[in-house]
N, C-alpha and C. Protein backbone atom coordinates (compact mmCIF):
# COMPACT_ATOMS: atom_id res chain seq x y z
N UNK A 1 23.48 -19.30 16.39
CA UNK A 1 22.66 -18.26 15.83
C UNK A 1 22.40 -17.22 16.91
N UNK A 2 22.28 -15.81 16.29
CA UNK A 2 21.80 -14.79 17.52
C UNK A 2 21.21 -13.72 16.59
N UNK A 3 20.31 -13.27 17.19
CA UNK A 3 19.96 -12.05 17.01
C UNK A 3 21.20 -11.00 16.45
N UNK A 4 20.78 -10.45 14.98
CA UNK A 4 21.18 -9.16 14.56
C UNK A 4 20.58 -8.05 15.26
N UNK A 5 21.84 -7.00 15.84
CA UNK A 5 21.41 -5.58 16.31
C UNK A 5 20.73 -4.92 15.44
N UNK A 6 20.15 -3.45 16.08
CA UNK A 6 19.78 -2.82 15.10
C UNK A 6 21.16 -2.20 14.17
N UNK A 7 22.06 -1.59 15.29
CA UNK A 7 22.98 -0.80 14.08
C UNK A 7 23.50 -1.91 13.51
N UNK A 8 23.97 -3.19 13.32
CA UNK A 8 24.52 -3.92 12.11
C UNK A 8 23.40 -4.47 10.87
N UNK A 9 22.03 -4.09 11.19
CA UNK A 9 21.26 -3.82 9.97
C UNK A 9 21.86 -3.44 8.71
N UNK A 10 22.76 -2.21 8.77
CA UNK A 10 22.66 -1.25 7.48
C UNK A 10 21.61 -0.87 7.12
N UNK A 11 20.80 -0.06 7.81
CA UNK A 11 19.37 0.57 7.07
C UNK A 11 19.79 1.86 6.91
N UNK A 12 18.89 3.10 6.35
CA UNK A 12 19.37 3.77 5.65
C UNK A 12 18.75 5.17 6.81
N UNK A 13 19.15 6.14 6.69
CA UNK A 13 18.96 7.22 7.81
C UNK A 13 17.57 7.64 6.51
N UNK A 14 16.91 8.73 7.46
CA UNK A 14 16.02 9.22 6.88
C UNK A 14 16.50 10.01 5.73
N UNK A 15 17.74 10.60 5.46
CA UNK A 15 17.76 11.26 4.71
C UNK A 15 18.52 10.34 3.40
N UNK A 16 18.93 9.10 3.96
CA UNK A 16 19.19 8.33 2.64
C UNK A 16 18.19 7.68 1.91
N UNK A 17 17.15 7.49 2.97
CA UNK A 17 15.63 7.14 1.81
C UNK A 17 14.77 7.76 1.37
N UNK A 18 14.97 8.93 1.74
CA UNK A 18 14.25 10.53 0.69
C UNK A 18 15.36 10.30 -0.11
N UNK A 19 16.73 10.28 -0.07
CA UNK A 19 17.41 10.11 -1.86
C UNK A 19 17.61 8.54 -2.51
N UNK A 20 16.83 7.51 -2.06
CA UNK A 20 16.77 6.24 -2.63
C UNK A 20 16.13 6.43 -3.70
N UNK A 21 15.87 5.44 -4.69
CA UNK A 21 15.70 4.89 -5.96
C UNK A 21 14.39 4.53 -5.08
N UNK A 22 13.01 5.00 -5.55
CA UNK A 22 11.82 3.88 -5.20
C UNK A 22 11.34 3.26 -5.77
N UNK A 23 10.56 2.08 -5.27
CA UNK A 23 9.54 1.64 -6.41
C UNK A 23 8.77 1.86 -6.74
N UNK A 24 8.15 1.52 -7.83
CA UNK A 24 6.79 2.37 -8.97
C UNK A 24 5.80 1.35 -8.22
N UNK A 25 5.76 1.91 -6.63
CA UNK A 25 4.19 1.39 -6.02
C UNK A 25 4.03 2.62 -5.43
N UNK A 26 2.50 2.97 -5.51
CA UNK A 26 1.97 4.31 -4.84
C UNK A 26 0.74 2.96 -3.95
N UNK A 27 0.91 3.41 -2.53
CA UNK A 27 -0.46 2.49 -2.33
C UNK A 27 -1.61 3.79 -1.88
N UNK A 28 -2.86 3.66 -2.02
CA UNK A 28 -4.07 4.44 -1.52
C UNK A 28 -4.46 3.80 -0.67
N UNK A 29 -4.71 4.56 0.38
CA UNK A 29 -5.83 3.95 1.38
C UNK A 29 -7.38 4.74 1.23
N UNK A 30 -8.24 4.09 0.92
CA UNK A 30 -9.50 4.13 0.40
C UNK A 30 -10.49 4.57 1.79
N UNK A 31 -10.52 5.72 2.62
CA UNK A 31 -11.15 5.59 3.78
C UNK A 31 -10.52 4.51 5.11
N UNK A 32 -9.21 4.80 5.41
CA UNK A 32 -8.82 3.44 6.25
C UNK A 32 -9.47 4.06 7.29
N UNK A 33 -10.00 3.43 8.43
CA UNK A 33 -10.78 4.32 9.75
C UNK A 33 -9.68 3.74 10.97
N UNK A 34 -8.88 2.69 11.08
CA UNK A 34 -7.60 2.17 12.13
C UNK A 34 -6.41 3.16 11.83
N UNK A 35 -6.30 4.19 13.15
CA UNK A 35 -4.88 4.05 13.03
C UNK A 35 -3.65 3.56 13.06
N UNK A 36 -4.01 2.57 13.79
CA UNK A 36 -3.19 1.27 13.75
C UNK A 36 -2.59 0.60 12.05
N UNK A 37 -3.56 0.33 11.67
CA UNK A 37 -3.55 -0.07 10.44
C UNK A 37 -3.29 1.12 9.38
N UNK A 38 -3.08 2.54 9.51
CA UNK A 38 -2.19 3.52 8.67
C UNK A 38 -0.78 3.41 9.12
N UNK A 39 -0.31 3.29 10.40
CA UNK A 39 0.88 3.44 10.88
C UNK A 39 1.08 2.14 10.38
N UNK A 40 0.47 0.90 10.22
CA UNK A 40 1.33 -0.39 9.83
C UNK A 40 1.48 -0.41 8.30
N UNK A 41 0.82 0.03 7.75
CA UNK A 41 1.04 0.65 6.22
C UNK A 41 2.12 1.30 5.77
N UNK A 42 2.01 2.61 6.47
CA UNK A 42 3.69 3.22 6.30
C UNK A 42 4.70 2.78 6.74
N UNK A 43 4.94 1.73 7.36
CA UNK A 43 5.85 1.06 7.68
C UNK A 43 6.54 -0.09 7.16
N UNK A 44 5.19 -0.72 6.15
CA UNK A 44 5.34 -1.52 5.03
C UNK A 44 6.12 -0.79 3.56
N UNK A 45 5.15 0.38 3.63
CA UNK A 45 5.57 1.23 2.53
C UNK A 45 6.94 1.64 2.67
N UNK A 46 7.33 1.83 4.06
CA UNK A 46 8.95 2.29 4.13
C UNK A 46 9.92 1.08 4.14
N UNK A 47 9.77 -0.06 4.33
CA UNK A 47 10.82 -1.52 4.05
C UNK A 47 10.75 -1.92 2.39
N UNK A 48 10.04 -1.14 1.98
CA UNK A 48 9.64 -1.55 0.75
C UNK A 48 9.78 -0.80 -0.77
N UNK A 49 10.36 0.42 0.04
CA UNK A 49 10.78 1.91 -0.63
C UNK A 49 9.28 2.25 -1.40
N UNK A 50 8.42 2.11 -0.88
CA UNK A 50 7.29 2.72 -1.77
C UNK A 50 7.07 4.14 -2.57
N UNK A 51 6.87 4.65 -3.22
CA UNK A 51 6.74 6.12 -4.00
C UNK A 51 6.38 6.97 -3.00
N UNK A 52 4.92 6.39 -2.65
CA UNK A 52 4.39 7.24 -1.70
C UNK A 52 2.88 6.32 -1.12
N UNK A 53 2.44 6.92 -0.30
CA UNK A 53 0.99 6.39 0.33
C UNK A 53 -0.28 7.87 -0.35
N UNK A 54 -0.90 7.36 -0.70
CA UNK A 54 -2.34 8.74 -0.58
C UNK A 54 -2.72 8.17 0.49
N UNK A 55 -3.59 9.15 0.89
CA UNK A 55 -4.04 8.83 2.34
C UNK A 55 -5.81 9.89 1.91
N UNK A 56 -6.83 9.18 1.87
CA UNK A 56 -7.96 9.48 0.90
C UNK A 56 -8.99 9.25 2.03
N UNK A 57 -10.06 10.45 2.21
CA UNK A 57 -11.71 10.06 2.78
C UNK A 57 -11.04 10.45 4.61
N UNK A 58 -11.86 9.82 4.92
CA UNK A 58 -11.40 9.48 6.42
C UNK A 58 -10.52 8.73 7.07
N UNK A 59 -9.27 8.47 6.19
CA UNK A 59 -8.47 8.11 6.48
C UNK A 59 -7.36 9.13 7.24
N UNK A 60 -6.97 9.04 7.99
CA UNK A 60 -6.38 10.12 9.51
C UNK A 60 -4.71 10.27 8.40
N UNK A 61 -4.31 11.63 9.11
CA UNK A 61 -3.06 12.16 8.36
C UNK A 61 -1.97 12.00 9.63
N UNK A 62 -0.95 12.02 9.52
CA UNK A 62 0.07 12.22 10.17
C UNK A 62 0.28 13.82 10.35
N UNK A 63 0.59 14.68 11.43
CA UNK A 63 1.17 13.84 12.65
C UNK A 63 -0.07 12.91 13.80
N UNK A 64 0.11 12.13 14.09
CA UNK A 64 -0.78 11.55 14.71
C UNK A 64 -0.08 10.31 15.67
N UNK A 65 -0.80 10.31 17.30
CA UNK A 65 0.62 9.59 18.01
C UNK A 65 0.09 8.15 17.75
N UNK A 66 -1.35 7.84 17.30
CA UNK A 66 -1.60 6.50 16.80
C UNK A 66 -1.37 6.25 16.05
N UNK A 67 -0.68 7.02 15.02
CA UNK A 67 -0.18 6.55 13.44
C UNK A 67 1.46 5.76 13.96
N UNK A 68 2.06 7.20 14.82
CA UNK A 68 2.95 6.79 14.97
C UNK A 68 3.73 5.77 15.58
N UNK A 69 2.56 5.16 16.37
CA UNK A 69 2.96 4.26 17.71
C UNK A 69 3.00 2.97 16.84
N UNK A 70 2.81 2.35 15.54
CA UNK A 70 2.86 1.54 14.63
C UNK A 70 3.83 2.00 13.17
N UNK A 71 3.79 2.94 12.78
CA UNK A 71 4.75 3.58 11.81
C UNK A 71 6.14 3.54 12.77
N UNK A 72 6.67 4.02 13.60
CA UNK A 72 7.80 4.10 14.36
C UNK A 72 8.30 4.85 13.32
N UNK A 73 8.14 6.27 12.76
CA UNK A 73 8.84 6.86 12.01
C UNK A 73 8.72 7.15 11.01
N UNK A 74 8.38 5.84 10.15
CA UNK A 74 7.82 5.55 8.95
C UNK A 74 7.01 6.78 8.50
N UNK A 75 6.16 7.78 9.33
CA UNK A 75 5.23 8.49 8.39
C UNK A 75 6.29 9.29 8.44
N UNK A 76 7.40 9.96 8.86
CA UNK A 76 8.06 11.01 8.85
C UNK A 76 9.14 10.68 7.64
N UNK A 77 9.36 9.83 6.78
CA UNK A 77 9.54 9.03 5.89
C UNK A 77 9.27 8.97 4.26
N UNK A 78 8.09 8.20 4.78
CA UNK A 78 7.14 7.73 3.17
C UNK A 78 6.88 9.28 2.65
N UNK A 79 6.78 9.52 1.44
CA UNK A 79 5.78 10.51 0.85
C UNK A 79 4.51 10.53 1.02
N UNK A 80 4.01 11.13 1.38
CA UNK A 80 2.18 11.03 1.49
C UNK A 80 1.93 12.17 1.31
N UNK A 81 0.79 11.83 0.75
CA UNK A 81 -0.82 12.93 0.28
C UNK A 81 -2.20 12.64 0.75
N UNK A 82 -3.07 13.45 1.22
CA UNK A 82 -4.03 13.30 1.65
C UNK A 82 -4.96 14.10 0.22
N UNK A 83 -6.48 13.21 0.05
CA UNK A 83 -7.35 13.64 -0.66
C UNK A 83 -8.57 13.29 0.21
N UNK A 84 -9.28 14.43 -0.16
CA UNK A 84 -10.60 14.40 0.32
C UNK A 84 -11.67 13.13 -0.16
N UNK A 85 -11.36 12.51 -1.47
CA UNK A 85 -11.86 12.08 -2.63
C UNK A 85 -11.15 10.66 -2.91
N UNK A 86 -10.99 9.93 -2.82
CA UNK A 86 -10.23 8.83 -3.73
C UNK A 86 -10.20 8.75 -4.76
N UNK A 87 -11.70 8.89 -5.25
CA UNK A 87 -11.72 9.21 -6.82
C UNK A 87 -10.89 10.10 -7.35
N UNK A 88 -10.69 11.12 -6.72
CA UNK A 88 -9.46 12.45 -7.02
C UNK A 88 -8.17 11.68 -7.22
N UNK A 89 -7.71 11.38 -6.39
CA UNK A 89 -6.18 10.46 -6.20
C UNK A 89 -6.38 9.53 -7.45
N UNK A 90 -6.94 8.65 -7.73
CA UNK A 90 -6.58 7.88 -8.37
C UNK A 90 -6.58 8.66 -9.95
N UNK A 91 -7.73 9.51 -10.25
CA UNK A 91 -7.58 10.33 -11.64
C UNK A 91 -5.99 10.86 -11.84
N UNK A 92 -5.37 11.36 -10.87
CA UNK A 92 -3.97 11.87 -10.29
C UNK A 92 -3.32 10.39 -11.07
N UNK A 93 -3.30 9.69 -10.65
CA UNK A 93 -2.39 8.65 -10.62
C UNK A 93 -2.65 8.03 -12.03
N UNK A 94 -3.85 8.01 -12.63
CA UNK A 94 -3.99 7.62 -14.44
C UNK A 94 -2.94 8.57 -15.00
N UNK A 95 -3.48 10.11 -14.41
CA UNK A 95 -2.89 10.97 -15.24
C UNK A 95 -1.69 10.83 -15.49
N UNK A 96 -0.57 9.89 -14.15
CA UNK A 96 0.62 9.94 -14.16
C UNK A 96 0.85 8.51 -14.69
N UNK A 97 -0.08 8.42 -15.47
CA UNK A 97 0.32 6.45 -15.78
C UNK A 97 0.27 5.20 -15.38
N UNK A 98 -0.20 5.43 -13.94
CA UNK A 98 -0.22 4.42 -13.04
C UNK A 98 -1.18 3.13 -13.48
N UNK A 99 -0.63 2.35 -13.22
CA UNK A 99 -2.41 1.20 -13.24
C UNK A 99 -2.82 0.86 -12.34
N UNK A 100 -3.61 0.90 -12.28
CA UNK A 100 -4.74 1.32 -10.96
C UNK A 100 -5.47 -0.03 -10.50
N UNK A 101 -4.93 -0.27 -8.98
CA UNK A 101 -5.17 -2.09 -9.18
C UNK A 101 -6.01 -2.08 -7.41
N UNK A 102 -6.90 -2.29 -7.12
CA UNK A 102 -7.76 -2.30 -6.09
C UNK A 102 -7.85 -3.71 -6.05
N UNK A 103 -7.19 -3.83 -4.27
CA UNK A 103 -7.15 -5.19 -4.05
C UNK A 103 -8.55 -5.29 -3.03
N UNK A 104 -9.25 -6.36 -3.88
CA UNK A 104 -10.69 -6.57 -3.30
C UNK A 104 -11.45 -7.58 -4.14
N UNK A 105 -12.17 -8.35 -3.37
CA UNK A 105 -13.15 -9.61 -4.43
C UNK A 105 -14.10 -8.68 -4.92
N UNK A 106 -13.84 -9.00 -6.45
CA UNK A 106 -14.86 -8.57 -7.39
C UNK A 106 -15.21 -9.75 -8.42
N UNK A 107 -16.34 -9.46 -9.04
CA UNK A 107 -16.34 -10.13 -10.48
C UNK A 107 -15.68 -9.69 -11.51
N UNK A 108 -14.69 -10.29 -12.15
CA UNK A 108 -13.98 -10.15 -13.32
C UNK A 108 -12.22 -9.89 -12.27
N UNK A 109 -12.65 -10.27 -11.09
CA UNK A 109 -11.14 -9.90 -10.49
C UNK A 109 -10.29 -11.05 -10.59
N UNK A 110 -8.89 -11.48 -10.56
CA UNK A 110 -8.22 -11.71 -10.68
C UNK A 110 -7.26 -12.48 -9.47
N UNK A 111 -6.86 -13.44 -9.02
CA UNK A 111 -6.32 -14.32 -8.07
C UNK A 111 -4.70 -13.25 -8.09
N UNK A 112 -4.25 -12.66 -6.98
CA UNK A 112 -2.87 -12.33 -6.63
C UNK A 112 -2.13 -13.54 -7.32
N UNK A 113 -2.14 -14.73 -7.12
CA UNK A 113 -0.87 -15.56 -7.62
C UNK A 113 -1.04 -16.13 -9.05
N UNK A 114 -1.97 -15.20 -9.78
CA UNK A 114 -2.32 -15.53 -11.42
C UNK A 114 -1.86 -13.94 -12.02
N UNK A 115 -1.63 -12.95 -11.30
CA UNK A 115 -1.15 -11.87 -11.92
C UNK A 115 0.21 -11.95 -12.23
N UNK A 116 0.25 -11.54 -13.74
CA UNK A 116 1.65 -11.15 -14.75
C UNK A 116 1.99 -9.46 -14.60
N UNK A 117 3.22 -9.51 -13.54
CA UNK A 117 3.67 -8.15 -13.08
C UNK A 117 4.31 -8.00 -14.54
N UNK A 118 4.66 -6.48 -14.77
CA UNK A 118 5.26 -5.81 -15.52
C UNK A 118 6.53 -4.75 -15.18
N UNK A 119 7.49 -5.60 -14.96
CA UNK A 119 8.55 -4.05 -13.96
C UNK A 119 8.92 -2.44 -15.24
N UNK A 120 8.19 -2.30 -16.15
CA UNK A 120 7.90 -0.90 -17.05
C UNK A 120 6.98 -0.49 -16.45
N UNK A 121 6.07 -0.98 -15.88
CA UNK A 121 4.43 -0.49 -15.50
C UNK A 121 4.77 0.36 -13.77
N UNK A 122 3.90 1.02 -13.57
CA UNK A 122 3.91 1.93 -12.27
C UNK A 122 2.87 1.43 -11.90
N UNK A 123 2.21 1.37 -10.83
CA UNK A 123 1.35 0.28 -9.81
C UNK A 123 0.95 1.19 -8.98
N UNK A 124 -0.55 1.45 -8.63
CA UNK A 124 -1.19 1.91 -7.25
C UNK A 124 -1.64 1.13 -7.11
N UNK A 125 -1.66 0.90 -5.89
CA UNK A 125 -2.42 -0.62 -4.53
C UNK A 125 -3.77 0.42 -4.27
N UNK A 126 -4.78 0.15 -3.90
CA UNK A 126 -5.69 0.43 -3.30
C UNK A 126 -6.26 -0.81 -2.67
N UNK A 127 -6.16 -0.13 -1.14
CA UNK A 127 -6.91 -1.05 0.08
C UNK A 127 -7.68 -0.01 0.66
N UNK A 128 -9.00 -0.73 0.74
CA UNK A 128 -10.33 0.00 1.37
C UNK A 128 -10.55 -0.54 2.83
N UNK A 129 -11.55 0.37 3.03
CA UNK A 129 -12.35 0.63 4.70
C UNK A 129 -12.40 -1.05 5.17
N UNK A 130 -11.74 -1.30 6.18
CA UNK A 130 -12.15 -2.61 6.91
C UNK A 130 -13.12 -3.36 6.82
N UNK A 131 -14.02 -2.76 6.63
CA UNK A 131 -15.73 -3.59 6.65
C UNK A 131 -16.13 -3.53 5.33
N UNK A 132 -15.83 -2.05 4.93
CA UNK A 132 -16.82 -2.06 3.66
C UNK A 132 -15.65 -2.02 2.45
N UNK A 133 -14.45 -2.26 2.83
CA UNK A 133 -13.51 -2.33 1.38
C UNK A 133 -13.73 -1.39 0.46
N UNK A 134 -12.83 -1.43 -0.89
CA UNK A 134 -12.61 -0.42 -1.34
C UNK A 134 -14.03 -0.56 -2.04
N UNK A 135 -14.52 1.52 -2.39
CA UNK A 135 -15.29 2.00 -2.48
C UNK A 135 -15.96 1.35 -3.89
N UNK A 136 -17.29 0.76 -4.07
CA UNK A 136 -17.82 1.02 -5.68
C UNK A 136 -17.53 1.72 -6.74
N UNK A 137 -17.19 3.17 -6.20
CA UNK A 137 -16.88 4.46 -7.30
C UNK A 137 -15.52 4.21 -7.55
N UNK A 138 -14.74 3.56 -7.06
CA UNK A 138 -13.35 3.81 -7.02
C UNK A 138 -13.36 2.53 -7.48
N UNK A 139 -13.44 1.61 -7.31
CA UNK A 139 -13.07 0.14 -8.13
C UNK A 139 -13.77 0.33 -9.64
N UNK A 140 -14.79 0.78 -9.63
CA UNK A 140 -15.11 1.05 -11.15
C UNK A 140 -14.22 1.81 -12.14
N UNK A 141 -13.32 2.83 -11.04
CA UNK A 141 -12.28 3.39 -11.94
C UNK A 141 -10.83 2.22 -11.99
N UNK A 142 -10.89 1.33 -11.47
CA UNK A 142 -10.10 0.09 -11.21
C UNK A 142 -9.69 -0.27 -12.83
N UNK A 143 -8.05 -0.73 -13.13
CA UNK A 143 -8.04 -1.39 -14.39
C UNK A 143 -8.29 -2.71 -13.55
N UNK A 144 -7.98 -3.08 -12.66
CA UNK A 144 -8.60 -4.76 -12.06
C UNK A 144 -8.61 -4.98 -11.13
N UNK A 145 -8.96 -5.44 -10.45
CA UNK A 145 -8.81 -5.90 -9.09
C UNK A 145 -8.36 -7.36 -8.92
N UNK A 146 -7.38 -7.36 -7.49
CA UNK A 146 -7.21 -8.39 -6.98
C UNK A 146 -7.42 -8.90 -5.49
N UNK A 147 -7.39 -10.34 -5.81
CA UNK A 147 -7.93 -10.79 -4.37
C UNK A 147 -6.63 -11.82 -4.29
N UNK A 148 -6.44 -11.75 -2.71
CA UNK A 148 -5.82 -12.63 -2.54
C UNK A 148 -6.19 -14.43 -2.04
N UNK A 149 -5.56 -14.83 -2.21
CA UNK A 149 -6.19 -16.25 -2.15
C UNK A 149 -6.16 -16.72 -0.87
N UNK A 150 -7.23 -17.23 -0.42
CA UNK A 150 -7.53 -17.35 1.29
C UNK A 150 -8.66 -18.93 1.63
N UNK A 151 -8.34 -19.35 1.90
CA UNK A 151 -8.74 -20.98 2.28
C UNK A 151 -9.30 -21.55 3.59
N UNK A 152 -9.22 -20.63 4.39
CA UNK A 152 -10.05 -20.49 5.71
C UNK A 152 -11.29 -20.27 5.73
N UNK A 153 -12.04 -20.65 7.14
CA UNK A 153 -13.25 -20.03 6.79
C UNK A 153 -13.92 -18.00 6.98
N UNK A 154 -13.08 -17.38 6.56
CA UNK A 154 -12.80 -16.03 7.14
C UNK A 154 -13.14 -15.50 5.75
N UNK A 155 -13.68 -14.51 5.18
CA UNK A 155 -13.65 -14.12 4.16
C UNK A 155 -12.58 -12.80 3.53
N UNK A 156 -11.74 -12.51 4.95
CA UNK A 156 -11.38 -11.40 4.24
C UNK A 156 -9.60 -11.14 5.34
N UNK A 157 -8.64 -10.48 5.34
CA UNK A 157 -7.48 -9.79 5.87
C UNK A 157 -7.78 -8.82 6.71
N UNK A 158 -7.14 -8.76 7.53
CA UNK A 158 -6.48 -7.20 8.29
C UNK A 158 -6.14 -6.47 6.99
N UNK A 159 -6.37 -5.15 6.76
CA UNK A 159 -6.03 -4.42 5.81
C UNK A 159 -4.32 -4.17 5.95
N UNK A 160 -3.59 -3.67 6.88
CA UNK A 160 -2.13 -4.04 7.22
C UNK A 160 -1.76 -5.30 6.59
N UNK A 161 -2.12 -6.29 7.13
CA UNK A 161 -1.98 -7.56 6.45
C UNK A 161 -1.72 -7.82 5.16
N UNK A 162 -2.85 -7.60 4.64
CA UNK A 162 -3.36 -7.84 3.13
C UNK A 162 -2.06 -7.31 2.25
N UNK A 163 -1.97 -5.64 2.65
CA UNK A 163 -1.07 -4.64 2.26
C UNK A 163 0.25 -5.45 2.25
N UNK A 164 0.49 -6.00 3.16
CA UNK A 164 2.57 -6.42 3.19
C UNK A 164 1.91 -7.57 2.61
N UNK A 165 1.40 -8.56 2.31
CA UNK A 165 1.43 -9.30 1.39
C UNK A 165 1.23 -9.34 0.09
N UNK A 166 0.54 -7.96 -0.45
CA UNK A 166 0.48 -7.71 -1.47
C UNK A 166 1.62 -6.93 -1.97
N UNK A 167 2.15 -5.59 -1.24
CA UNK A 167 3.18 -5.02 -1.44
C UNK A 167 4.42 -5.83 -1.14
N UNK A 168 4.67 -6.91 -0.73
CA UNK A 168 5.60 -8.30 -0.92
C UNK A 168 5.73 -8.43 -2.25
N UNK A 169 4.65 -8.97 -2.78
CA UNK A 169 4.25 -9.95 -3.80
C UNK A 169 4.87 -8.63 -5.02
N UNK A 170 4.34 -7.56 -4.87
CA UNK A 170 5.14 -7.11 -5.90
C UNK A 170 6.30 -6.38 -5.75
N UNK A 171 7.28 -6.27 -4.74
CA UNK A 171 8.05 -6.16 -4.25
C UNK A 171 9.27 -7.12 -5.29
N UNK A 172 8.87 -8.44 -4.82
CA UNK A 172 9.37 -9.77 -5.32
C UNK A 172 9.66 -9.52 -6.82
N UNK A 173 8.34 -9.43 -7.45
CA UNK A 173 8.00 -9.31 -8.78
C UNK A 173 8.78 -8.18 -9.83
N UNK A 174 8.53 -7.12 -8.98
CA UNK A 174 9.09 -6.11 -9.80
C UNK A 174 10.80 -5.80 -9.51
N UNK A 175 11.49 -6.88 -8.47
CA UNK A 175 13.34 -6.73 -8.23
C UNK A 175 13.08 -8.13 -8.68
N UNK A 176 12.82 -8.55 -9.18
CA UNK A 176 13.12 -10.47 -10.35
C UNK A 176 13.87 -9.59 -11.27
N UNK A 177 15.06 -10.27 -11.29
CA UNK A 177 15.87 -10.39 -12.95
C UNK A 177 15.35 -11.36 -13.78
């Protein structure tokens, strides 16, 4: 066994994944305050062909050399939008059909490994502020929320984290034949 190079990857130049086929995931970041954790986002979002990232509240925009020092590129990449508002973005994203899925413990929320994906359906992720998770106003505009299932004594993810395991999970879900 050995290590694969980078050039025998086959990955795609920047200008072959601005003309890729993406998937119907838009993720929001809900106020992320780590740049660390935006640059590891777009970087998820780019292995993963995501639509695009919103980038909402105080969450930092690209160009930025802390975005980049974890994106490696990735923001020069993904599609992104910045809103002042989250609430804004996500009205955006009903309007365009999306279902609007805020991953966060709520009541009436839903276990990640009990959700029935739909590959017709278009999907926004929303992951909120580190501490204070995604916003009240904005999960109320939520069709559901999910949590992922966690068995430690820790109550909660790295938001990066959370993100590639969730954007995995439907990754998986929505390329199933």
């Amino acid at each position: 066994m050995r290590k694969i190079r980078n050039e025998d990857l086959g990955r795609k130049s920047a200008d072959e994944f601005r003309l890729a086929d993406k998937s119907p995931i838009v993720v929001v970041l809900d106020n992320v305050r780590s740049l660390n954790n935006i640059g590891s986002v777009f970087r998820t979002a780019d292995a993963f062909l995501c639509k695009a990232i919103y980038l909402c509240g105080i969450t930092a925009q690209p160009p930025h050399r802390e975005i980049h020092k974890t994106a490696l590129g990735a923001e020069l990449t993904v599609e992104w939008k910045y809103f002042e508002k989250t609430s804004i973005a996500v009205m955006e994203l009903k309007k365009n059909r999306y279902k609007i899925i805020s991953i966060e413990q709520a009541e009436g929320g839903l276990s990640l490994n009990e959700f029935i994906f739909n590959q017709s359906e278009k999907y926004a992720l929303i992951f909120g502020h580190e501490v204070e998770g995604v916003s009240e106003d904005v999960l109320g505009l939520s069709d559901i929320a999910l949590e992922i299932p966690q068995h430690g004594t820790k109550h909660s993810l790295n938001i990066s984290v959370a993100a590639g395991i969730v954007i995995w999970e439907f990754w998986k879900a929505l390329k199933a034949k």
